[in-house]
Protein backbone atom coordinates (compact mmCIF):
# COMPACT_ATOMS: atom_id res chain seq x y z
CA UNK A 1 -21.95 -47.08 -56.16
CA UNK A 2 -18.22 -46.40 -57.19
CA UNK A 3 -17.60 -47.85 -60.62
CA UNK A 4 -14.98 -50.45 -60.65
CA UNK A 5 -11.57 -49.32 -62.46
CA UNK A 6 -10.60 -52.00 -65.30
CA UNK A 7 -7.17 -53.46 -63.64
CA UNK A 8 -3.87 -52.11 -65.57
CA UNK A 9 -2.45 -54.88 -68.00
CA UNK A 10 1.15 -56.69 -67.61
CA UNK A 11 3.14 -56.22 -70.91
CA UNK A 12 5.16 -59.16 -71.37
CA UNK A 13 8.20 -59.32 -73.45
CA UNK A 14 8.57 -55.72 -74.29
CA UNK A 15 11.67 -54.77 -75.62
CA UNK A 16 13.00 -51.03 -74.38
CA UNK A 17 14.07 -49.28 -77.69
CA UNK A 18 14.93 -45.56 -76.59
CA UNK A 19 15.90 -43.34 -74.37
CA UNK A 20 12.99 -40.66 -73.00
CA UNK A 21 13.38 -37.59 -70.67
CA UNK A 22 13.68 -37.43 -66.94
CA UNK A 23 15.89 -40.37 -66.77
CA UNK A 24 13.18 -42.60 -68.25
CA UNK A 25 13.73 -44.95 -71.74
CA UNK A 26 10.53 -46.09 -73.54
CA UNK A 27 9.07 -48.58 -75.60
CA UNK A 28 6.54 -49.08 -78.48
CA UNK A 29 3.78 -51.30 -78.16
CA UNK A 30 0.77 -50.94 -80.19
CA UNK A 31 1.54 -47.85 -81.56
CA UNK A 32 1.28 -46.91 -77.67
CA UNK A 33 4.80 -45.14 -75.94
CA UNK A 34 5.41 -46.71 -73.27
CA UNK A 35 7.55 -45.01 -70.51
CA UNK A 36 9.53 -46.90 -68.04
CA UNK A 37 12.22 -45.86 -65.08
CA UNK A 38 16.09 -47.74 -65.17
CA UNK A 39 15.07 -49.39 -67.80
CA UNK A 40 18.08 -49.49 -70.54
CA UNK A 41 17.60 -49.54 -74.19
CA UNK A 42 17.96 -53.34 -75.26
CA UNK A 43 17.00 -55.01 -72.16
CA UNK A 44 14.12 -57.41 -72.66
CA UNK A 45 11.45 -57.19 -69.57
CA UNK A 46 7.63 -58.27 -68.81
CA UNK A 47 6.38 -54.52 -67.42
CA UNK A 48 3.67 -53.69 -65.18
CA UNK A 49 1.60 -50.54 -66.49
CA UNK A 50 1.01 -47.60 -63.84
CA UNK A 51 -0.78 -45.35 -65.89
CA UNK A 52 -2.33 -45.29 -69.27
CA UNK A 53 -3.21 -42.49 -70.96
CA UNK A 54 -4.97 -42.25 -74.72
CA UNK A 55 -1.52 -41.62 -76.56
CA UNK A 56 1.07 -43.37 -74.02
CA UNK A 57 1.55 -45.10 -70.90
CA UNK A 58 3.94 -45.42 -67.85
CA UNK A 59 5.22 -48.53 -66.73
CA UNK A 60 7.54 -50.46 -64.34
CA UNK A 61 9.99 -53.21 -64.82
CA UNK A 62 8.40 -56.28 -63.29
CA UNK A 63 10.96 -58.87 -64.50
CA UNK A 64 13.62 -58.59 -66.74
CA UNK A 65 14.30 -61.51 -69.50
CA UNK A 66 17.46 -60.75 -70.60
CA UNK A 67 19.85 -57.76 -70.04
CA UNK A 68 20.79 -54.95 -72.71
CA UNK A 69 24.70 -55.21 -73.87
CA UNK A 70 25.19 -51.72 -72.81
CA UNK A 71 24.71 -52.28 -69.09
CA UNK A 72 27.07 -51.99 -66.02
CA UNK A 73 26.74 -52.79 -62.80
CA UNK A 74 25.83 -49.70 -60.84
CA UNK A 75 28.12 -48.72 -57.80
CA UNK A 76 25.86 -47.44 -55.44
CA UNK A 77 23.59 -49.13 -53.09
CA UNK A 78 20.45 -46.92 -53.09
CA UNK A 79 20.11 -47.20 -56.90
CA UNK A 80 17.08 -47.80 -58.35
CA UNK A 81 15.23 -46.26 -55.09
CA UNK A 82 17.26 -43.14 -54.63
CA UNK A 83 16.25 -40.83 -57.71
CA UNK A 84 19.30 -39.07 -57.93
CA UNK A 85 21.21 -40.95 -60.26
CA UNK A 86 19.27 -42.43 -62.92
CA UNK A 87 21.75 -43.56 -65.47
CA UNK A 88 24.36 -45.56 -63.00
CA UNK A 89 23.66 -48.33 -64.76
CA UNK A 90 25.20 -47.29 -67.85
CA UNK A 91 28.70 -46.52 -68.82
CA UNK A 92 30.08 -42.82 -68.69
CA UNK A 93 30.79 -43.14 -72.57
CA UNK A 94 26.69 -43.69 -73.06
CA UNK A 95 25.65 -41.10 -70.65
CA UNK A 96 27.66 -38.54 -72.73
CA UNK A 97 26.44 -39.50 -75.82
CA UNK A 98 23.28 -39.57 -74.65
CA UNK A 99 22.95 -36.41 -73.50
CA UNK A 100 24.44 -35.07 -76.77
CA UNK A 101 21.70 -36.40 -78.88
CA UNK A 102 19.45 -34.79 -76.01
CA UNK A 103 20.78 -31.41 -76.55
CA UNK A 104 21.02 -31.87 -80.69
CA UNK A 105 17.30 -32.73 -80.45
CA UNK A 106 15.65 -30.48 -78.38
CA UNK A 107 17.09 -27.64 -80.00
CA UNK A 108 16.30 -29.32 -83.64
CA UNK A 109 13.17 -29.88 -82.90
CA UNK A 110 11.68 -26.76 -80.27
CA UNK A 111 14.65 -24.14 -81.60
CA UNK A 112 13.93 -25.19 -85.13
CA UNK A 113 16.55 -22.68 -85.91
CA UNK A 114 19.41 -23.00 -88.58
CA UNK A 115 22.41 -24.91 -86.26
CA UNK A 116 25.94 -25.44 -87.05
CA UNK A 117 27.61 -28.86 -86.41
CA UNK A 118 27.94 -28.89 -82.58
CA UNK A 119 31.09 -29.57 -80.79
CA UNK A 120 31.54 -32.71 -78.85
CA UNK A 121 30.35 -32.85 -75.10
CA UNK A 122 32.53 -32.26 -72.85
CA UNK A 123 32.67 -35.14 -70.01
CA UNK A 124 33.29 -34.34 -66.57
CA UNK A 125 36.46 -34.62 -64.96
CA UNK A 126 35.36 -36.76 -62.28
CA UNK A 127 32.20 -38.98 -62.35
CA UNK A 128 32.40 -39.82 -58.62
CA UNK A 129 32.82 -37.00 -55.72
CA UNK A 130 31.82 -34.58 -58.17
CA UNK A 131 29.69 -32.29 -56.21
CA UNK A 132 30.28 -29.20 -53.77
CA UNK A 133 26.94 -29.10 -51.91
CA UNK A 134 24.49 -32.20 -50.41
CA UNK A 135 20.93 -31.30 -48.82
CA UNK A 136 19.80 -34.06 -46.90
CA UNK A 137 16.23 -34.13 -45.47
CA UNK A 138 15.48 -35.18 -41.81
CA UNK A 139 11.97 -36.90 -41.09
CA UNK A 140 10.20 -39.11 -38.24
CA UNK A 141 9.00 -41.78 -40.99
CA UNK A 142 11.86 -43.51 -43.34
CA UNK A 143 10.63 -44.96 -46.86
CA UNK A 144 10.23 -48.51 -46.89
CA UNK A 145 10.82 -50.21 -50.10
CA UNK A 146 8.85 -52.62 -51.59
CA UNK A 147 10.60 -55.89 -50.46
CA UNK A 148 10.89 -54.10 -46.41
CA UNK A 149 7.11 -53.59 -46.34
CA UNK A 150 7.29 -57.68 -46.31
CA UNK A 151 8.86 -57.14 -42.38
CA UNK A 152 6.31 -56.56 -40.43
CA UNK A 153 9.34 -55.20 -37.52
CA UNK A 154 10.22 -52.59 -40.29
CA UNK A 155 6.11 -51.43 -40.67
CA UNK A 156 7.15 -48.25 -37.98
CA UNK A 157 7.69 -44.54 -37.74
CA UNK A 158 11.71 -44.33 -37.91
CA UNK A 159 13.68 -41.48 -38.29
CA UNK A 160 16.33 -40.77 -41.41
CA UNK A 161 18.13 -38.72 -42.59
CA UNK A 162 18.64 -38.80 -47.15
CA UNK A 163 16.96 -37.49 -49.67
CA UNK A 164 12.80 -37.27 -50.61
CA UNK A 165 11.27 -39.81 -52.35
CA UNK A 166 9.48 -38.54 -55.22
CA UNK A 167 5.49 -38.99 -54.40
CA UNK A 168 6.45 -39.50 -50.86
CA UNK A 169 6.73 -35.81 -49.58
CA UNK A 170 6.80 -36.36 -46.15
CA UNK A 171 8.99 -40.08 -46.05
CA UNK A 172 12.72 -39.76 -46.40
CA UNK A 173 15.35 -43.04 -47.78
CA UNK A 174 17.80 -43.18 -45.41
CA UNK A 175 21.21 -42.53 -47.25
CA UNK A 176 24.00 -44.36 -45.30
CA UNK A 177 26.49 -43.63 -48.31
CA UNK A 178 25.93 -40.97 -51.09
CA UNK A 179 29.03 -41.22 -53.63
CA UNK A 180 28.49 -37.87 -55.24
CA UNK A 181 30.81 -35.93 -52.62
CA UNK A 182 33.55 -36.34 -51.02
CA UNK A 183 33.53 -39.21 -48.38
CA UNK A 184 33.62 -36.85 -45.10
CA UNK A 185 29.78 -35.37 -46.22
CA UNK A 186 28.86 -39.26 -45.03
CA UNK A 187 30.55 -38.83 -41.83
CA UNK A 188 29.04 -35.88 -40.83
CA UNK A 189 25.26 -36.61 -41.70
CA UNK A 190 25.76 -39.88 -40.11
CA UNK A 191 27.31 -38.77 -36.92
CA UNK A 192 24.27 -36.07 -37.01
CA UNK A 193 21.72 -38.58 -37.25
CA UNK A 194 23.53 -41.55 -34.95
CA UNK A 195 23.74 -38.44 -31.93
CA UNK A 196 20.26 -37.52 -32.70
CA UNK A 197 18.79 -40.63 -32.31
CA UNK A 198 20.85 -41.80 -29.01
CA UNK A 199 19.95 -38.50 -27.56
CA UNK A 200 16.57 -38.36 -28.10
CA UNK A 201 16.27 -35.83 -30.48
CA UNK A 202 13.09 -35.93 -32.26
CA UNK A 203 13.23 -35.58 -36.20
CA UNK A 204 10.71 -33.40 -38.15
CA UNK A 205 7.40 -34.57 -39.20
CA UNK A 206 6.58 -32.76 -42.44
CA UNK A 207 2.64 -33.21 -41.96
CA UNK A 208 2.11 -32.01 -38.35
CA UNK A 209 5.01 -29.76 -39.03
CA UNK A 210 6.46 -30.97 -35.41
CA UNK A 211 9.82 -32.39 -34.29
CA UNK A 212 13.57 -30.73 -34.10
CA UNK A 213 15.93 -32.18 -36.55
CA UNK A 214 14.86 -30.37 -40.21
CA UNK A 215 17.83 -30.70 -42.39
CA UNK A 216 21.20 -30.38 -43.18
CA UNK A 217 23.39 -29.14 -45.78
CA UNK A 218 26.98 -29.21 -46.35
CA UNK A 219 29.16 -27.89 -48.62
CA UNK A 220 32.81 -28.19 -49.71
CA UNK A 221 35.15 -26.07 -51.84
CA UNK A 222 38.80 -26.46 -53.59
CA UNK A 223 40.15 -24.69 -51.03
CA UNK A 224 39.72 -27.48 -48.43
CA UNK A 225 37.42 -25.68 -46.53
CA UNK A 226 33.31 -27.26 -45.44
CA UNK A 227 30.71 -25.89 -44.24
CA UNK A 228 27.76 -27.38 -42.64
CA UNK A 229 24.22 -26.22 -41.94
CA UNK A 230 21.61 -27.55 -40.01
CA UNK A 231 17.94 -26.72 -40.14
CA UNK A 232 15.79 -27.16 -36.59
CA UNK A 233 12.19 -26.41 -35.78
CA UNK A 234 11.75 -25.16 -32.51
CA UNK A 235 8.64 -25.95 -30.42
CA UNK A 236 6.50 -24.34 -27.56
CA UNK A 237 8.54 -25.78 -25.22
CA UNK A 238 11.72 -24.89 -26.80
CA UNK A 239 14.47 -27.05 -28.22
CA UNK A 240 17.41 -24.96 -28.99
CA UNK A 241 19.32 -26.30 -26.05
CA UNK A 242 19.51 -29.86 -27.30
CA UNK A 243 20.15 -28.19 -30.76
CA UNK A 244 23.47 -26.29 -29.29
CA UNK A 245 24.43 -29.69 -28.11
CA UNK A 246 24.13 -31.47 -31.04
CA UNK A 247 26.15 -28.15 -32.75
CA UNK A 248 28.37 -28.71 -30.08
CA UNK A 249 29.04 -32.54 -30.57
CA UNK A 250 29.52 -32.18 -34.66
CA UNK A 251 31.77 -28.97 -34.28
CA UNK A 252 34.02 -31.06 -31.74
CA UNK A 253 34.10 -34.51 -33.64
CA UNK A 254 34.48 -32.79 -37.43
CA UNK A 255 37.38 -30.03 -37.17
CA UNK A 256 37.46 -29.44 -41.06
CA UNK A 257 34.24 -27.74 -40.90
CA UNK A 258 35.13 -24.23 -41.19
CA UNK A 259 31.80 -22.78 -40.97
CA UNK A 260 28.91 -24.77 -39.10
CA UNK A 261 25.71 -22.82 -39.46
CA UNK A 262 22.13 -22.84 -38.00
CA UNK A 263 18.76 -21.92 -38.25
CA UNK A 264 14.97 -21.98 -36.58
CA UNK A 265 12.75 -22.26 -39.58
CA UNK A 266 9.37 -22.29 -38.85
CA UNK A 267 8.02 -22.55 -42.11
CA UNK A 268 6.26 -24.95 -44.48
CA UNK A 269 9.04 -25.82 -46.30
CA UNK A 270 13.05 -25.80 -46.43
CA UNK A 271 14.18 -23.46 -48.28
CA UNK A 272 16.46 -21.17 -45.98
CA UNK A 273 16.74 -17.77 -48.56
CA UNK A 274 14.08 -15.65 -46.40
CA UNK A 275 15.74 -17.36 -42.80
CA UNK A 276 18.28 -15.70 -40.30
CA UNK A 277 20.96 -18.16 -40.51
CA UNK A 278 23.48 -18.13 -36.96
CA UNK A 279 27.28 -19.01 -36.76
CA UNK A 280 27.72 -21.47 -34.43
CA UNK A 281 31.67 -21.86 -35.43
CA UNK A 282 34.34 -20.34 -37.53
CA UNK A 283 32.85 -18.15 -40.38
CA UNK A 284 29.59 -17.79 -42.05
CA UNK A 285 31.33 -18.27 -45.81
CA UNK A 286 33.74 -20.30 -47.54
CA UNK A 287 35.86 -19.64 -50.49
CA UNK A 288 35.70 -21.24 -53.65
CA UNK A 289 38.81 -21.12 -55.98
CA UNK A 290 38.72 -20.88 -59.72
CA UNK A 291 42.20 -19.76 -61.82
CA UNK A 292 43.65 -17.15 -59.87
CA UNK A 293 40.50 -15.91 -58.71
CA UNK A 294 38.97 -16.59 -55.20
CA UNK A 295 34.83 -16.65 -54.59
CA UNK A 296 33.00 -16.14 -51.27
CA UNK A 297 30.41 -18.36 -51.19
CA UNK A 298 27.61 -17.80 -47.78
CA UNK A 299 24.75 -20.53 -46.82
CA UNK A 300 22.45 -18.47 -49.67
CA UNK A 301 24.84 -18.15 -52.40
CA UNK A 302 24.47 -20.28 -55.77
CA UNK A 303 27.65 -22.01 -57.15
CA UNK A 304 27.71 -24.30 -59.74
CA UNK A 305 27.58 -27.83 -57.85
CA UNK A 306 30.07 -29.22 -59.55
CA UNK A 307 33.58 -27.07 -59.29
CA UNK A 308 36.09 -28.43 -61.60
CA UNK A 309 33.23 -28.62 -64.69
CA UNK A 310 32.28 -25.54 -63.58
CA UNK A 311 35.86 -23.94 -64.71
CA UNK A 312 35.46 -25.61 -68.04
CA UNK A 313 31.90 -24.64 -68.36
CA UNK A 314 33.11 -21.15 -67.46
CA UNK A 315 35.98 -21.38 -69.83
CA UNK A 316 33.18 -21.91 -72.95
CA UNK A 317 31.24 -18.71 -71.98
CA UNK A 318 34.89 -16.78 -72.21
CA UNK A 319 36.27 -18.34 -75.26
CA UNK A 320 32.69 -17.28 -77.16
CA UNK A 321 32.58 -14.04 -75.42
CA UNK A 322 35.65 -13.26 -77.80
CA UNK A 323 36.29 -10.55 -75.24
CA UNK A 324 39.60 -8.15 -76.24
CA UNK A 325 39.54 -6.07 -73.48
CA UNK A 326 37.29 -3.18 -74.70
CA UNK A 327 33.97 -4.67 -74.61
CA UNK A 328 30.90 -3.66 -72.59
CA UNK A 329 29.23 -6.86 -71.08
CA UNK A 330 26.26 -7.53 -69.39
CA UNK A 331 26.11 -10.73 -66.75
CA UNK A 332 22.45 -11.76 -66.83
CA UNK A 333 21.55 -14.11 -63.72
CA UNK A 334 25.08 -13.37 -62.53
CA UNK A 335 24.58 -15.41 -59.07
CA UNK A 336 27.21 -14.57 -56.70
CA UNK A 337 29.05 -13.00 -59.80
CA UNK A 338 30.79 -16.02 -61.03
CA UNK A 339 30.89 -15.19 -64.64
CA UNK A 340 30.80 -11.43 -64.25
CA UNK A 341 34.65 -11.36 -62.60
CA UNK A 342 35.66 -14.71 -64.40
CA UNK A 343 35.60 -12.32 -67.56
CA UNK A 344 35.99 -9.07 -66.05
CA UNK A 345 39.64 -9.24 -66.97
CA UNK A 346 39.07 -9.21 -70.85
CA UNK A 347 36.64 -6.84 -70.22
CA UNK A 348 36.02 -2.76 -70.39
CA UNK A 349 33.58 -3.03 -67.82
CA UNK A 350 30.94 -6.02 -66.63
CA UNK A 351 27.27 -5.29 -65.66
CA UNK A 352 25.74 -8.20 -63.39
CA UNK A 353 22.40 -9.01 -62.60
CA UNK A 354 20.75 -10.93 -60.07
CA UNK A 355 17.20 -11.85 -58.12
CA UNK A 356 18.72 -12.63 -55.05
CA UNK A 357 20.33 -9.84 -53.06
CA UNK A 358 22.64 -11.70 -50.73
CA UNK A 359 24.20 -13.09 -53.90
CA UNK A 360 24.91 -9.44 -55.26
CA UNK A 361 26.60 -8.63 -51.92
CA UNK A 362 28.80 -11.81 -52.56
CA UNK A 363 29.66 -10.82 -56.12
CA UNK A 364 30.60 -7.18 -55.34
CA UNK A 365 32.84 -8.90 -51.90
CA UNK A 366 34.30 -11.42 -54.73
CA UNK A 367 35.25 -8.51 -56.81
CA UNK A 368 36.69 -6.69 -53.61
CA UNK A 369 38.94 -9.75 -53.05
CA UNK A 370 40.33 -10.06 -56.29
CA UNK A 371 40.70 -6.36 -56.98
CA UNK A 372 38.76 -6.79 -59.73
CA UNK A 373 37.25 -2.48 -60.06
CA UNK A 374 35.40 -2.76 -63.63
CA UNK A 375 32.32 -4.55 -62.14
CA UNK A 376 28.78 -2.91 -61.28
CA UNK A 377 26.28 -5.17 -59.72
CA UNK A 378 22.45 -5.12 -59.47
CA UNK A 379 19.81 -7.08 -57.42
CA UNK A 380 16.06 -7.59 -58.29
CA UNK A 381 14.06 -9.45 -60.84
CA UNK A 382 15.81 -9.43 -64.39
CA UNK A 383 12.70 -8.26 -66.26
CA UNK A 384 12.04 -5.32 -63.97
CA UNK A 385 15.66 -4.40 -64.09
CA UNK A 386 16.76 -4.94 -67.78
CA UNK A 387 14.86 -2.35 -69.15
CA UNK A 388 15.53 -0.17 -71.99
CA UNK A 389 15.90 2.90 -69.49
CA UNK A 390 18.64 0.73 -67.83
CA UNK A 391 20.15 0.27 -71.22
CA UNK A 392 20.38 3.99 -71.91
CA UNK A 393 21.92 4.40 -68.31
CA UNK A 394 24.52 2.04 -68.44
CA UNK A 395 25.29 1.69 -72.12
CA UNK A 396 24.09 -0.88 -74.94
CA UNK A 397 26.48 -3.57 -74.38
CA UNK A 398 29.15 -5.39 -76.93
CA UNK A 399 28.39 -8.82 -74.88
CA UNK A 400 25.38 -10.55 -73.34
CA UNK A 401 26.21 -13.67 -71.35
CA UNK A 402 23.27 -15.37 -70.12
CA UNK A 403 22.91 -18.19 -67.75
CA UNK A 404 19.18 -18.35 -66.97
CA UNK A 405 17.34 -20.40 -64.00
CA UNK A 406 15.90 -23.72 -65.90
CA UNK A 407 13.04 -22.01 -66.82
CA UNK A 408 14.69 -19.84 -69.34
CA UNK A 409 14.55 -16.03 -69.89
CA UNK A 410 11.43 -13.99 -69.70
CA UNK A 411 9.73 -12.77 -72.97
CA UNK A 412 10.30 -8.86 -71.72
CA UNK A 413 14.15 -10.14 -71.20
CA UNK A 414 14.60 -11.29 -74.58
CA UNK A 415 12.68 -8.34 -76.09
CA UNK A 416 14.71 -6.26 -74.19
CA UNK A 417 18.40 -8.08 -75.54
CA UNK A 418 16.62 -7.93 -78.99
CA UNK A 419 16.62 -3.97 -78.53
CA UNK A 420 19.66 -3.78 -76.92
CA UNK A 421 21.60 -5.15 -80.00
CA UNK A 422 24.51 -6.83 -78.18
CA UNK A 423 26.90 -8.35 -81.26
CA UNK A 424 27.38 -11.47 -79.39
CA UNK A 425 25.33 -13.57 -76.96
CA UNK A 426 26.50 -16.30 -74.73
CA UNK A 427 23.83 -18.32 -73.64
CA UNK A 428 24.64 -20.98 -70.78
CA UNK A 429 21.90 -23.20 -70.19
CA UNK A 430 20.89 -26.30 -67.34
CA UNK A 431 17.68 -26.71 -69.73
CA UNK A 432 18.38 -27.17 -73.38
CA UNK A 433 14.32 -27.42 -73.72
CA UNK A 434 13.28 -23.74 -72.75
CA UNK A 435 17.08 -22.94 -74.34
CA UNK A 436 15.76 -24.46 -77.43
CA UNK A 437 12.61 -22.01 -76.54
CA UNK A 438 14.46 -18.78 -76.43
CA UNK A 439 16.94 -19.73 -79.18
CA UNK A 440 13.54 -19.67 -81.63
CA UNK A 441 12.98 -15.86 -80.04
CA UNK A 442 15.79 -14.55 -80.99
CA UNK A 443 16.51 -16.28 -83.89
CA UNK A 444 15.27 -12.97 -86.03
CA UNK A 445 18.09 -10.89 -85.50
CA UNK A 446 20.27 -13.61 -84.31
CA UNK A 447 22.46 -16.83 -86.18
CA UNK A 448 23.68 -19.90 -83.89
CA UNK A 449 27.45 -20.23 -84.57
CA UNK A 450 28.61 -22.57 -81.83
CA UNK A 451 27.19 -25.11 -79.49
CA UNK A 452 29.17 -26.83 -77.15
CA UNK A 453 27.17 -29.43 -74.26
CA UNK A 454 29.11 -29.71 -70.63
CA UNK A 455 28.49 -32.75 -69.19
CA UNK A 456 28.14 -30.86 -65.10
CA UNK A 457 26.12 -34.34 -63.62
CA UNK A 458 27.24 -37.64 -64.02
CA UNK A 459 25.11 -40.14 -63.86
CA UNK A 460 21.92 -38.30 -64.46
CA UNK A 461 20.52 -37.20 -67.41
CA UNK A 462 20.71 -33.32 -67.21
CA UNK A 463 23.11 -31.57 -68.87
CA UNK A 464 24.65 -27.55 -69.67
CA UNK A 465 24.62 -26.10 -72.97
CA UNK A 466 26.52 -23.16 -74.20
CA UNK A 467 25.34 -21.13 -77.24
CA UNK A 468 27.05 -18.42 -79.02
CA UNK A 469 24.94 -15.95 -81.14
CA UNK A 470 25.91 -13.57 -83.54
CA UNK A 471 23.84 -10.88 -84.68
CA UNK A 472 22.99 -11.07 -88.52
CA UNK A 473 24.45 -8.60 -90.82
C-alpha cells in the first residue's frame, strides 16, 4: 500500500523580503528560503507551499494582505500566466537596479575576482515593442487557467496559437496581444490562427505528433522590412495544399511582409536549423541596419532580439576594444558577424568564429555588402577550431571579443585565449553566472578593468554584461 504524502502547509502572513533568480523573490521563514513567482519584495501574502525541500521551499501566492510600495500595475493581460515577462509589475527604475545588483553579485560571489566599481546599467531605449523576432507555438489543446477550469464549456481540446507554458509541454496560452513587438506581429498571428480555424485547418498535437499548423515566427528589422515563417507538419494524406492557401491568404492580407517563409518539419521538436526552409514570397532574408552598416539576416541567422540596445551593447564591446586601427582581433561566437564588421573598421584585420554555418555565410555576405575586405570567417565548434595550430596560422591576436551562448566558453576555449595572450578581452555576456565562471579562469593572467550591464529585456530579469580584461604586467 502507497504511503500517504503529509499535505504541504499554507504559510500565512509571510512577508517577501528579496529578490531570487529566474524572476522569482523569496522569503525567510524558519530559517527555511522560501521561493515564490510575481511576488514583489514588501508585499505581505498567506502562500501555499509546492515543494519543500530540506534547505528551502517553493511556494505560490494564495492571497495577498497588503501590497508592496514598489508595485505598478502591469500592462499586459496575460501577466502572471504568460512567463515571459516576470517583472511587469514593477517599475523600469527597479528592474534596472535590480538587475545591477544581479550582475555585481554573481560575479562577487562565483568570479570572486578583484572588480573595479562598475558602471551604471544601461536601460533600454524602449521598454515596450522592443523586440525583432516572436516564436509563437501552434497546438490542438489551449492552457486553461486556474479560474477557466471552473467552466465546464471551456474543459475541451481548442486550438491556440502563444507561447508554452512552462510544465505544460504540449498546451499552448493563447496570446491575443503580446506588447513586446511591434503591433502588426498581433495581426499576423491572429489572422493565421482566425483562417486556420474557419478553414479547418487542424493545429499540431505535440504528443501524437499529428496535425498541420506547427508554428510561426516573425521577425522585423529597422529597415521596415518583416518576415514571417510558418512551420507545418505534413501527413500521409498530405496537407501542403491547404498550407499554400493559408500562405496565400497571409501574403495577400499583410503586404509589409517582405519575406514569408515555410517549412515541412517532421521532427520532434521546432527548431528549424537542420530544415529546408521554402520562399513562398519576396526574399528569403531581411536586412537589419546598424550605423552605416547594413546586416542580412535569413530564417537561421541569430541577431540580437532587441535592435536599438543591441547598437549600444555593440557600442561597449568597441569602446573597450580600444581598437586604433592596427590591431589583430578575433570574433569568438561571431553569429552572423555582427561584431566582427561592427569593428572591422578600427581594425587591421577581424577573425570570426561561429557553430552555425549558415550564419558564417551571412557574415561573409554582410561584409560583401558593406565592402568591408579585412574579415576572415570560420564555421564549426569554437573548441575544435580555436586551437593553438589555428593561432599560429592566423596570428596571436591584439583583441579577443567574446560573446558566448549562455552557457559560457569551454575550458579548452579559455585555455586556448590564456595561450594566445590577447592584451585585451571583451567579454559580452547574456549569463553573468557562467560569466562570473570564466572571469575566475582567467583571472591568472588577467585583471577586470571595466564592467558595464545592458539592460537588452525589459521586463524580465535577464540581463548583458560587458567585461573588459587586461592582461597583467
Amino acid at each position: 500500500m502507497a504511503r500517504k504524502k503529509k499535505p504541504l502547509p499554507i504559510l500565512e502572513d509571510i512577508t517577501i523580503t528579496d529578490y531570487a533568480a529566474e524572476g522569482k523573490s523569496l522569503a525567510r521563514v524558519d530559517d527555511m528560503v522560501v521561493f515564490v513567482p510575481w511576488a514583489v519584495p514588501g508585499d505581505v501574502c498567506d502562500l501555499q507551499v509546492r515543494r519543500k525541500k530540506h534547505s528551502f521551499m517553493e511556494a505560490e501566492v494564495i492571497r495577498y494582505k497588503k501590497y508592496s510600495n514598489v508595485r505598478t500595475q502591469p500592462f499586459c493581460q496575460h501577466f502572471g500566466i504568460c512567463g515571459g515577462c516576470k517583472w511587469q509589475q514593477l517599475p523600469y527604475e527597479e528592474q534596472l537596479r535590480m538587475k545591477q545588483q544581479q550582475i555585481f553579485d554573481q560575479l562577487t560571489r562565483i568570479g570572486k575576482v578583484e572588480l573595479p566599481e562598475f558602471r551604471p546599467i544601461m536601460g533600454s531605449v524602449k521598454t515596450q515593442e522592443y523586440r525583432n523576432k516572436l516564436d509563437f507555438g501552434c497546438a490542438n489543446k489551449r492552457w486553461l487557467t486556474t479560474e477557466q477550469l471552473k467552466d465546464e464549456s471551456l474543459i475541451k481540446d481548442t486550438p491556440a496559437i502563444g507561447f508554452h507554458i512552462t510544465g505544460a509541454f504540449d498546451k499552448i496560452l493563447p496570446i491575443e496581444k503580446c506588447w513586446l513587438m511591434d503591433d502588426l506581429q498581433n495581426q499576423i498571428r491572429n489572422e493565421v490562427r482566425d483562417y486556420a480555424i474557419n478553414n479547418g485547418i487542424s493545429f499540431f498535437d505535440l504528443r501524437q505528433q499529428i496535425g498541420l499548423l506547427r508554428d510561426v515566427i516573425i521577425r522585423n528589422s529597422a529597415s521596415g522590412e518583416w518576415m514571417a515563417i510558418i512551420q507545418f507538419h505534413y501527413d500521409e494524406t498530405g496537407g501542403e495544399k491547404e498550407a499554400l492557401a493559408l500562405l496565400q491568404h497571409i501574403a495577400d492580407k499583410f503586404p509589409q511582409i517582405t519575406s514569408l517563409l515555410y517549412l515541412d518539419n517532421q521532427k520532434c521538436n521546432d527548431t528549424i536549423g537542420d530544415q529546408e526552409i521554402k520562399v513562398f514570397k519576396g526574399t528569403d532574408h531581411i536586412f537589419e541596419l546598424m550605423e552605416d552598416l547594413k546586416f542580412k539576416v535569413g530564417p537561421k541567422s541569430f541577431y540580437q532580439t532587441n535592435t536599438e540596445q543591441a547598437y549600444h551593447l555593440y557600442s561597449v564591446a568597441r569602446e573597450f576594444a580600444n581598437l586604433t586601427g592596427n590591431e589583430l582581433v578575433y570574433d569568438l561566437y561571431t553569429g552572423t558577424g555582427t561584431i566582427a564588421n561592427f569593428v572591422a573598421k578600427k581594425a587591421k584585420k577581424v577573425v570570426g568564429i561561429e557553430y552555425v554555418p549558415e550564419a558564417i555565410e551571412d557574415a561573409k555576405i554582410n561584409s560583401q555588402i558593406n565592402n568591408i575586405d579585412n574579415t576572415l570567417f570560420y564555421a564549426g565548434d569554437m573548441k575544435d577550431i580555436l586551437t593553438d595550430d589555428f593561432i599560429a596560422e592566423h596570428g596571436r591576436p591584439d583583441v579577443i571579443i567574446t560573446d558566448p551562448p549562455r552557457a559560457g566558453m569551454h575550458p579548452d576555449v579559455v585555455k586556448t585565449i590564456l595561450n594566445a595572450a590577447p592584451k585585451r578581452i571583451v567579454y559580452v555576456s547574456c549569463n553573468p553566472a557562467t560569466q562570473a565562471r570564466d572571469l575566475q579562469l582567467l583571472d591568472e593572467q588577467y585583471k577586470v578593468c571595466e564592467v558595464q550591464p545592458v539592460d537588452m529585456f525589459p521586463h524580465t530579469p535577464h540581463v548583458e554584461n560587458v567585461v573588459l580584461l587586461e592582461i597583467r604586467k
